[in-house]
C-alpha atoms as a PDB file:
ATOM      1  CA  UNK A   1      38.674  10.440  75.009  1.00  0.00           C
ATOM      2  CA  UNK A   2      41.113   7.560  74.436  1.00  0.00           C
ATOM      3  CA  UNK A   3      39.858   4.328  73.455  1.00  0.00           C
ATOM      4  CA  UNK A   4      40.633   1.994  76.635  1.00  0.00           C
ATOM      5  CA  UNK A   5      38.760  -1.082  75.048  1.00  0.00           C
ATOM      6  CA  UNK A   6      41.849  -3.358  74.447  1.00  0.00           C
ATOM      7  CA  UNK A   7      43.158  -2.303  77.686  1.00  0.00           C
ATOM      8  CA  UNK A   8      41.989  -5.064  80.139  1.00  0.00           C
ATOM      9  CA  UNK A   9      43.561  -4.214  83.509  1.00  0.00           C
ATOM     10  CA  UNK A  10      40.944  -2.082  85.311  1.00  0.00           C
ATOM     11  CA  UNK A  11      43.590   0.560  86.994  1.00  0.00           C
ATOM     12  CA  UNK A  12      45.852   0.892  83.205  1.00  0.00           C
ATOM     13  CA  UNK A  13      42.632   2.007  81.881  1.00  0.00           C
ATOM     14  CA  UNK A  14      42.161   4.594  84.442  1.00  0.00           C
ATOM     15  CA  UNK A  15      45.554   5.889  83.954  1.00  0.00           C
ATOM     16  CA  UNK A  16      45.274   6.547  80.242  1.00  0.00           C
ATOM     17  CA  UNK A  17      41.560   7.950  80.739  1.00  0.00           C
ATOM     18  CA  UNK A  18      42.786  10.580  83.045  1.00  0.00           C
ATOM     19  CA  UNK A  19      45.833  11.698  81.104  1.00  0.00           C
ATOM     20  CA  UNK A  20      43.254  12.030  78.387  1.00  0.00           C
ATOM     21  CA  UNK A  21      41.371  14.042  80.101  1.00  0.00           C
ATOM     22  CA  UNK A  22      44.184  16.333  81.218  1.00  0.00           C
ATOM     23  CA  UNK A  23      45.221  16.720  78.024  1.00  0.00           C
ATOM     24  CA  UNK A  24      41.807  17.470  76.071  1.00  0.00           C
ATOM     25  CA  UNK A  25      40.639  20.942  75.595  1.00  0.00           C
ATOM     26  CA  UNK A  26      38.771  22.601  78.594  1.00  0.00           C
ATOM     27  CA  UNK A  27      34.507  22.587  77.788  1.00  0.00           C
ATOM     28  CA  UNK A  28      33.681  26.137  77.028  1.00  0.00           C
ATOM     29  CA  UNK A  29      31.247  27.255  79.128  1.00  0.00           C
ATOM     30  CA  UNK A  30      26.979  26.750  78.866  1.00  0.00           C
ATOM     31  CA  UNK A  31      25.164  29.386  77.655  1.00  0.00           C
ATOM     32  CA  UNK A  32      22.119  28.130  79.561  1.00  0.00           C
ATOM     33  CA  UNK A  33      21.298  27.512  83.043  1.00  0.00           C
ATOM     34  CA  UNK A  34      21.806  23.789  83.717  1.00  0.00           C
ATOM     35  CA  UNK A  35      18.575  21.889  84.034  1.00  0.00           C
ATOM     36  CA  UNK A  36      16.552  24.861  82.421  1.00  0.00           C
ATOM     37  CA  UNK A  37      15.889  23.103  79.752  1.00  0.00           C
ATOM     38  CA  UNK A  38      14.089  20.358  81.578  1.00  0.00           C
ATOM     39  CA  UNK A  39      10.360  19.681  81.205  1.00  0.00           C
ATOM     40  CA  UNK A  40       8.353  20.748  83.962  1.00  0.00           C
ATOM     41  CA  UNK A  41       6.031  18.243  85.822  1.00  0.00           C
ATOM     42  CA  UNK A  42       2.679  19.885  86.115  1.00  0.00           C
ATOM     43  CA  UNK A  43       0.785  19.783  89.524  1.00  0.00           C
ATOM     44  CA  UNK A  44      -1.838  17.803  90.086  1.00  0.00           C
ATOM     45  CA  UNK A  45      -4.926  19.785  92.139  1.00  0.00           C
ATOM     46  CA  UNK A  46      -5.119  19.559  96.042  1.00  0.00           C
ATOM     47  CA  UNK A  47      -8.638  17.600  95.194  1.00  0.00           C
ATOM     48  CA  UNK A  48      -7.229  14.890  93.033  1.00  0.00           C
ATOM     49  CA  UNK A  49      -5.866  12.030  94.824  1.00  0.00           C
ATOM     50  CA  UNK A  50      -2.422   9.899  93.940  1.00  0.00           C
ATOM     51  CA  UNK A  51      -4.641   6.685  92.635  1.00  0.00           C
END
């Protein structure tokens, strides 16, 4: 992406972000469902309280 920092007007810098973006390469796709690589939160028993 470009480097907006010494650009200090807020809708120039979106301007010049987004024709970045149009112009980078497209992401290839994942090879991985997303969030599948998340860790799991285990269950705690019915018998156990919250506290």
């Amino acid at each position: 992406m470009a480097n907006t920092k010494s650009i200090a007007d807020k809708t120039e810098r979106k301007k010049v972000k987004r024709t970045a973006r149009k112009k980078a390469a497209p992401k290839a796709k994942r090879s991985y469902a997303r969030g599948s690589k998340k860790a799991s939160v285990k269950k705690a028993g019915k018998a156990l309280g919250k506290r």
